[in-house]
C-alpha atoms as a PDB file:
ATOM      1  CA  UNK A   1     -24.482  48.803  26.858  1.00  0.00           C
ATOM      2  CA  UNK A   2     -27.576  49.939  25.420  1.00  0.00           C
ATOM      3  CA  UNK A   3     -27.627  52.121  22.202  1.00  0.00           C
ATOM      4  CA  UNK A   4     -24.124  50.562  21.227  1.00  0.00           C
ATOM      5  CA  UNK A   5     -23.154  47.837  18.970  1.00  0.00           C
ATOM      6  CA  UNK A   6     -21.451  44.371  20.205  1.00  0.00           C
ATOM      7  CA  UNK A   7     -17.509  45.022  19.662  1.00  0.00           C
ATOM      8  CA  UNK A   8     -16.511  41.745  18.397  1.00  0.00           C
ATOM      9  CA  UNK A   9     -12.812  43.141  18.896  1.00  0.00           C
ATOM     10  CA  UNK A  10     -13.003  43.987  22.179  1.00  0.00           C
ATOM     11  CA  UNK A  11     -15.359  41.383  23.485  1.00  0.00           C
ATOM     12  CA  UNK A  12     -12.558  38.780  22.248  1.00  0.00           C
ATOM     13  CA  UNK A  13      -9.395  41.038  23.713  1.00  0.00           C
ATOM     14  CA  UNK A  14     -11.563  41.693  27.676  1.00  0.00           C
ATOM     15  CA  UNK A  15     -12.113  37.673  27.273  1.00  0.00           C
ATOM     16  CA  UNK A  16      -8.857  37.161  26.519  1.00  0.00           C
ATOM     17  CA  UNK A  17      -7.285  38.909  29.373  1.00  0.00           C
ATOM     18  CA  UNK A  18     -10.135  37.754  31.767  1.00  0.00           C
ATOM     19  CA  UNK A  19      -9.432  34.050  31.061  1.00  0.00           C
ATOM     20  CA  UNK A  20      -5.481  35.316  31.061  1.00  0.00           C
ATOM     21  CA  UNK A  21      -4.935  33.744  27.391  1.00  0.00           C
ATOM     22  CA  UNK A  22      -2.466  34.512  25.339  1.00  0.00           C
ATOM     23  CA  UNK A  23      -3.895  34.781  21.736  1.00  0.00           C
ATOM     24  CA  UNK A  24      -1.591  34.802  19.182  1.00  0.00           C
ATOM     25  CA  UNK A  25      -1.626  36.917  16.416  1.00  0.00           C
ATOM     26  CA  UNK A  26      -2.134  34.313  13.452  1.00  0.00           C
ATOM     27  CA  UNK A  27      -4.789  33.226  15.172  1.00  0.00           C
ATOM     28  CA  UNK A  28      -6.543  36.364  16.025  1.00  0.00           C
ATOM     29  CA  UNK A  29      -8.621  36.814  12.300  1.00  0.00           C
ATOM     30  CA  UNK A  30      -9.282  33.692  12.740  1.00  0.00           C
ATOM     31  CA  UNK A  31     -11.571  33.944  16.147  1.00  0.00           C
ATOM     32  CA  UNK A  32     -12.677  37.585  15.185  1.00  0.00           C
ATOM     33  CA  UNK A  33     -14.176  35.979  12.291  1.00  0.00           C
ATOM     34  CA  UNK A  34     -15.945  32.786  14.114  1.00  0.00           C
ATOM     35  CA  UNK A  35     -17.008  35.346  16.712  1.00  0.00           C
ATOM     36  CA  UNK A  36     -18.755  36.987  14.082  1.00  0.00           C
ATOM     37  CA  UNK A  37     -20.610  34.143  12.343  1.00  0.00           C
ATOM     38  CA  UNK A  38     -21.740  33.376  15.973  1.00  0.00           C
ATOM     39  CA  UNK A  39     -23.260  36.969  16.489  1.00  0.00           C
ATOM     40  CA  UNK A  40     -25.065  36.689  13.165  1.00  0.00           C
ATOM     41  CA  UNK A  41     -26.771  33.649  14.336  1.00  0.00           C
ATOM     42  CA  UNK A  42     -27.201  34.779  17.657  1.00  0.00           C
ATOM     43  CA  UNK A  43     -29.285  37.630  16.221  1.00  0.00           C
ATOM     44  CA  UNK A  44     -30.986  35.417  13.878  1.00  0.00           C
ATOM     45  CA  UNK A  45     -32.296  33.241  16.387  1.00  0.00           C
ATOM     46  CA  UNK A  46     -33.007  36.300  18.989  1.00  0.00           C
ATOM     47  CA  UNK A  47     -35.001  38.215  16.487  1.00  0.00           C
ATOM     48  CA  UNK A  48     -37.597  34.871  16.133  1.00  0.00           C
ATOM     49  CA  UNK A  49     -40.674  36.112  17.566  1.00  0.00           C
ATOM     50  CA  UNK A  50     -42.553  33.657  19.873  1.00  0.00           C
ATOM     51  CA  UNK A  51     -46.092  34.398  21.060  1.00  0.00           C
ATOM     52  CA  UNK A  52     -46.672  35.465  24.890  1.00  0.00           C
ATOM     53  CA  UNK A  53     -48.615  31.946  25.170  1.00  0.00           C
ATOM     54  CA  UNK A  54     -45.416  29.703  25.018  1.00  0.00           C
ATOM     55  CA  UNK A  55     -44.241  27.823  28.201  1.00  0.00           C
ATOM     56  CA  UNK A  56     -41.006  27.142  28.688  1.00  0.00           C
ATOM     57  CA  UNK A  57     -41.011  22.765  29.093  1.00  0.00           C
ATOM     58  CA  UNK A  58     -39.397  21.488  31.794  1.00  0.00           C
ATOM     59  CA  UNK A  59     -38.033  18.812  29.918  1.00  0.00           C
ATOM     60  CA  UNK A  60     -36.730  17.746  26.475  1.00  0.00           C
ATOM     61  CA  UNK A  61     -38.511  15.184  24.647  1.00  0.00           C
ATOM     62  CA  UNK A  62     -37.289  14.800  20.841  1.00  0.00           C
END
């Protein structure tokens, strides 16, 4: 999948007929749209550069 974009439309209809649901039309702007609020902080958080130095912690502690 390199070189090409993410196809919010046909992530959403292979997901759809993977998880055999039935997604009805009035509904389908609707998820297109949240699916692409979720991509656009997806890439914000992916693009975040962190230095070579971090470790990953074992556990969370607020």
């Amino acid at each position: 999948m390199e070189g090409k974009g993410f196809d919010v439309d046909e992530y959403i209809e292979q997901m759809a007929l993977l998880l055999d649901l039935h997604l009805r039309d009035e509904y389908r702007d609707g998820v297109v749209a949240n699916f692409e609020r979720i991509k656009a902080i997806a890439n914000l958080v992916n693009s975040f550069p962190l230095p070579e130095e971090i470790e990953v912690a074992p556990i969370f502690e607020p």
